[in-house]
Protein backbone atom coordinates (compact mmCIF):
# COMPACT_ATOMS: atom_id res chain seq x y z
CA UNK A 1 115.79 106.07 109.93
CA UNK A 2 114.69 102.94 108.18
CA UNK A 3 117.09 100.02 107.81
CA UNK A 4 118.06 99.53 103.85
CA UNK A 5 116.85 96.32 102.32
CA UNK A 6 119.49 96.02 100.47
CA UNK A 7 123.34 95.40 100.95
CA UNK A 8 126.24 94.96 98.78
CA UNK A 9 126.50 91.33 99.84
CA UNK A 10 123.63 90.98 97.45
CA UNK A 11 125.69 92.31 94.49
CA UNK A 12 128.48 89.97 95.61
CA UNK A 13 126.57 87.11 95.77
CA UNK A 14 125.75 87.70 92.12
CA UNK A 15 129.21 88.33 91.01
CA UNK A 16 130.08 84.79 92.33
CA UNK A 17 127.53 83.25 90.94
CA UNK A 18 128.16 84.65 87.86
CA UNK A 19 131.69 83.27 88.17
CA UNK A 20 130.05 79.81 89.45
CA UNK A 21 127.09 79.12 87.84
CA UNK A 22 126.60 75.45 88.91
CA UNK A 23 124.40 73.32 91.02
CA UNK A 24 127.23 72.12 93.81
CA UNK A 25 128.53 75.51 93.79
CA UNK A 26 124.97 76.98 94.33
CA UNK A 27 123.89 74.59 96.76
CA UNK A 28 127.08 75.44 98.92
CA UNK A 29 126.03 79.01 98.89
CA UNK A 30 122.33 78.85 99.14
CA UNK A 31 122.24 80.67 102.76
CA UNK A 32 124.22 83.88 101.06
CA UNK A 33 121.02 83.67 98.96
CA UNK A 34 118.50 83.24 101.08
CA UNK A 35 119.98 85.58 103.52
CA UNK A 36 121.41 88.35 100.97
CA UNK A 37 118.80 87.99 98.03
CA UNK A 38 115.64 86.08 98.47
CA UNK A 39 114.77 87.21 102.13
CA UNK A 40 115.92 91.34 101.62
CA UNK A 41 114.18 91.07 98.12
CA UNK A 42 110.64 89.69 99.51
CA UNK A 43 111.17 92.24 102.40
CA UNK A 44 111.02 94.78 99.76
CA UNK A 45 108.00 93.60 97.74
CA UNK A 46 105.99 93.59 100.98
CA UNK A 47 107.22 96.85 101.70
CA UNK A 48 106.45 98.51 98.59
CA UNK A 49 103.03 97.51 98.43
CA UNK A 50 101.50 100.25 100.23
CA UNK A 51 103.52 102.51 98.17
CA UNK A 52 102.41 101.36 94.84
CA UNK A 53 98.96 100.93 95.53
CA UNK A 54 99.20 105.00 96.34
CA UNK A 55 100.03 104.98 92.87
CA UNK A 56 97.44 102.85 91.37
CA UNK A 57 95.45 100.02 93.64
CA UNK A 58 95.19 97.74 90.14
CA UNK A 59 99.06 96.62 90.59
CA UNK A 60 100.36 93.93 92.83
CA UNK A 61 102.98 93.49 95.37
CA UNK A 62 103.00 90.05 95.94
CA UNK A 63 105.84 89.04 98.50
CA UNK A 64 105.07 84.89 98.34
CA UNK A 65 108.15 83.32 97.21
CA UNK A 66 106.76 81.27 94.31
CA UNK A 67 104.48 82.90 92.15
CA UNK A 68 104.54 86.29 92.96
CA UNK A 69 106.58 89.73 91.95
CA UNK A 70 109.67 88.19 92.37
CA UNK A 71 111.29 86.03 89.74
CA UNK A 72 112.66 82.80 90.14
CA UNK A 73 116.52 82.03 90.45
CA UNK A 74 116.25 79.66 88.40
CA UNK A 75 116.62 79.65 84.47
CA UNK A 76 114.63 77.90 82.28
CA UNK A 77 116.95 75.98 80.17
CA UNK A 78 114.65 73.54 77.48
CA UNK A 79 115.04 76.35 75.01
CA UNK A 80 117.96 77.74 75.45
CA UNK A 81 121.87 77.07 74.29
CA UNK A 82 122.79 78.34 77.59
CA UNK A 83 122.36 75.67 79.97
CA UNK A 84 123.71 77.76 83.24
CA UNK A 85 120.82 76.93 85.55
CA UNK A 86 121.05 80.14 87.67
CA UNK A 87 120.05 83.70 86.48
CA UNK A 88 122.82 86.17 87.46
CA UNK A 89 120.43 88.87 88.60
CA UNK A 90 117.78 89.54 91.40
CA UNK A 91 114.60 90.62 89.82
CA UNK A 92 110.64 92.18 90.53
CA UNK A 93 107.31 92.92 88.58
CA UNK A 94 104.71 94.69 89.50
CA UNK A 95 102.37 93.56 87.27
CA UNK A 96 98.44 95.18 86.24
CA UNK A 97 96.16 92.44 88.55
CA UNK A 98 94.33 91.15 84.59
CA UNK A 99 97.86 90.26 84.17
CA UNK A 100 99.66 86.92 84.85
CA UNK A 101 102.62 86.84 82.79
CA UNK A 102 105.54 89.43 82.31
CA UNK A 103 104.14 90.01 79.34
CA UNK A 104 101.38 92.80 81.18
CA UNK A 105 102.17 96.20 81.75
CA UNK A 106 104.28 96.64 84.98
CA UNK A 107 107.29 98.06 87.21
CA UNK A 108 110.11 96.45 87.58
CA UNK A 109 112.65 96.29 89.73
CA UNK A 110 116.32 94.31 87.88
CA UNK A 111 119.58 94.24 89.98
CA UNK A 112 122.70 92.89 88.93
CA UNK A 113 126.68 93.73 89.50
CA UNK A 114 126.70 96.64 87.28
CA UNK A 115 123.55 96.29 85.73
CA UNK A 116 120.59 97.88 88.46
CA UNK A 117 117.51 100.03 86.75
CA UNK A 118 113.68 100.51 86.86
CA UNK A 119 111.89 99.27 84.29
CA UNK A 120 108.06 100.31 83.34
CA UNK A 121 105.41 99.34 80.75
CA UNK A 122 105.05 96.06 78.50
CA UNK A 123 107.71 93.71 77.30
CA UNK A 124 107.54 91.57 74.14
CA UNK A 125 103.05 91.61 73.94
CA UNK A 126 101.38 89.75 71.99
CA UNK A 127 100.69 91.10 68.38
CA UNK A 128 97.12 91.33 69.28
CA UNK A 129 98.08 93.21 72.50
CA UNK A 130 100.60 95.01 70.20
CA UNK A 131 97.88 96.09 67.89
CA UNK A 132 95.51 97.61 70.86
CA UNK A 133 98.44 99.86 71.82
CA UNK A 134 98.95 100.81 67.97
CA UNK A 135 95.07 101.76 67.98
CA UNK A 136 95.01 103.79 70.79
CA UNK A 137 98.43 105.73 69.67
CA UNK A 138 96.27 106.29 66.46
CA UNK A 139 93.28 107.11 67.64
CA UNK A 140 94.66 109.78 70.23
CA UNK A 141 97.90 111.00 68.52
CA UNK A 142 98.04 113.95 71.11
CA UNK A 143 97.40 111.81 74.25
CA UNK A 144 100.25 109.28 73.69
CA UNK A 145 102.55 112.38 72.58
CA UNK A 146 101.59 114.36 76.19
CA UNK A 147 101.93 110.60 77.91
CA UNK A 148 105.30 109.58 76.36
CA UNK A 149 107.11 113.15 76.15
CA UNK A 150 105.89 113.84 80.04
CA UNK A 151 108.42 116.09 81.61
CA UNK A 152 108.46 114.47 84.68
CA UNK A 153 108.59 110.96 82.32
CA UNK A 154 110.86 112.26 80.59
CA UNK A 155 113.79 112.99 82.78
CA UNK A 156 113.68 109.73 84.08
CA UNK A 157 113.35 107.21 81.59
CA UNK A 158 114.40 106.34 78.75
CA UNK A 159 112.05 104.63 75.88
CA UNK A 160 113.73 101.64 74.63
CA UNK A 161 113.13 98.35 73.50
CA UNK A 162 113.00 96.27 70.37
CA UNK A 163 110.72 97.58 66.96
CA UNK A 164 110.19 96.02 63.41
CA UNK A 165 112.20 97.47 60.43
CA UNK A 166 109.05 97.86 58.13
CA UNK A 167 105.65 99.57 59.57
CA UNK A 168 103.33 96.77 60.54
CA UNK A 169 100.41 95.36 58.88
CA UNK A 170 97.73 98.35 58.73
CA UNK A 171 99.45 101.15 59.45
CA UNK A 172 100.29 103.56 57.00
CA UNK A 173 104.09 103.66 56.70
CA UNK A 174 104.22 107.90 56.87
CA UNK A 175 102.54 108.03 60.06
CA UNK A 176 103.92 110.86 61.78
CA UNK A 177 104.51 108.36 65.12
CA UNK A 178 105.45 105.54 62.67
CA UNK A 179 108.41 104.89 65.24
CA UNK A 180 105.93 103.93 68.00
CA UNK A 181 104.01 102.33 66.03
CA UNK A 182 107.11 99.95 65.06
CA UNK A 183 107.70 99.47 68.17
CA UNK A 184 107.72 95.28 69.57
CA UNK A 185 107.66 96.47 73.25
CA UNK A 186 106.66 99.33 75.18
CA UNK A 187 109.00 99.77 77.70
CA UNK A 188 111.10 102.43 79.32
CA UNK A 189 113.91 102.18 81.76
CA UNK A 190 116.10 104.33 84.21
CA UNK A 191 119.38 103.25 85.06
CA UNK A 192 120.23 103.13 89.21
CA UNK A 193 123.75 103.00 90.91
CA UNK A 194 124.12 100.31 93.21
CA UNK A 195 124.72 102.40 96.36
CA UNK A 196 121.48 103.91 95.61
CA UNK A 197 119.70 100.39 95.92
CA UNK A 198 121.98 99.92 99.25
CA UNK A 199 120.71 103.21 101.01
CA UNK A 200 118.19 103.28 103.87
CA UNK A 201 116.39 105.76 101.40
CA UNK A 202 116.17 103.07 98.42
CA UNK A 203 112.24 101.86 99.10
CA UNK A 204 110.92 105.58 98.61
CA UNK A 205 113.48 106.39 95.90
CA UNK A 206 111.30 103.96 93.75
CA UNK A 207 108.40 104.61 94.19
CA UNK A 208 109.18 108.30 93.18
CA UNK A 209 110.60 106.82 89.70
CA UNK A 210 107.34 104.32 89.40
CA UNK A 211 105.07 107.60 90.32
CA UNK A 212 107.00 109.62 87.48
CA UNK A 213 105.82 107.25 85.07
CA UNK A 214 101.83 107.29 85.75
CA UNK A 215 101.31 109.41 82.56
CA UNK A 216 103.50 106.34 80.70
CA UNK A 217 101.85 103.98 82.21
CA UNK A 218 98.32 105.11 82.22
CA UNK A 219 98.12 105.66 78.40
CA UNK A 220 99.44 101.75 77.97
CA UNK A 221 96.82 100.59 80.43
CA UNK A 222 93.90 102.29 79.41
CA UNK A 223 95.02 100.90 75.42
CA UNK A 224 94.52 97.78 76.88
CA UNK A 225 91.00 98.49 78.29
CA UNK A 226 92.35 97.56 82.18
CA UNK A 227 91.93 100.62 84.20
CA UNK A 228 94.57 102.28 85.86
């Protein structure tokens, strides 16, 4: 049997850093990272490639440590009240090849101490990106209905995500999918246990969840005009 990626020293490590979030502290316990987080998470990414390119061959599993499916450690802080330089949580994205950004339709992979899911589709678009998607859930009612209400979609994930309170700018407000059409991202999401992530069994697990979400995914895509 395979060996699992992942162990609950990774979960650990986040707790504490969570508790610790500091640049001494850090630096003190950057092998626990390397060795618990950074290393098994890359290990996974290569891993999964061959996996998700069984599912589509126009999404990328790139394992390089900067610049690649797995996010950074570190937070960026111009913006932001919260000047913790550490994210708490191990992340991965899976992102369409035309995209660059986490902004393009994806998987993804989030683990944190009590937090762990799979994520798929498009977070926070652009509102011209936005507007494709609102098209193509106009212009084939029935084929965004069969892709988002998929049985085998549909007991996995959850839709969720932000939307607008009024319908947006061209859309009739008594749509009968005015609630997608509201929506500000297209995501859905599955929560995971952490033992799960832990198991020997954890790599396939996944890509079972990503391949229950081709009809999800494929309808976003294709709005996009990328192919899946």
């Amino acid at each position: 049997m395979a060996e699992a990626h992942f162990t609950p020293h990774l979960f650990e490590f986040l707790l504490d850093l969570r508790a610790n979030n500091d640049r001494q502290w850090f630096q003190g316990n950057r092998d626990r990272y390397e060795q618990y987080v950074k290393e098994p998470l890359l290990g996974f990414i290569e891993d999964f490639g061959p996996r998700l390119h069984a599912i589509s061959s126009h999404f990328v599993a790139d394992a390089r440590a900067n610049g690649g499916s797995m996010f950074r450690i570190y937070r960026d802080v111009r913006f932001s009240k919260d000047k913790s330089p550490y994210k708490t949580q191990a992340a991965a994205h899976f992102r369409h090849e035309a995209g660059k950004t986490a902004h393009a339709p994806g998987f993804y992979l989030h683990l944190a101490p009590g937090e762990v899911g799979a994520g798929v589709g498009i977070w926070r678009p652009a509102t011209p990106v936005l507007t494709e998607i609102r098209n193509a859930i106009v212009a084939d009612p029935e084929g965004w209905k069969e892709a988002s209400s998929d049985p085998g979609f549909a007991s996995e994930f959850s839709i969720v995500g932000d939307s607008l309170k009024r319908s947006p700018r061209g859309f009739e407000p008594d749509h009968p999918l005015i609630d997608d059409l509201k929506r500000k991202d297209h995501i859905a999401w599955v929560d995971l246990e952490e033992e799960d992530v832990c198991s020997p069994g954890f790599l396939e697990d996944f890509a079972f969840v990503c391949q229950r979400a081709v009809p999800y995914m494929r309808f976003l895509t294709n709005a996009l005009g990328l192919p899946f």
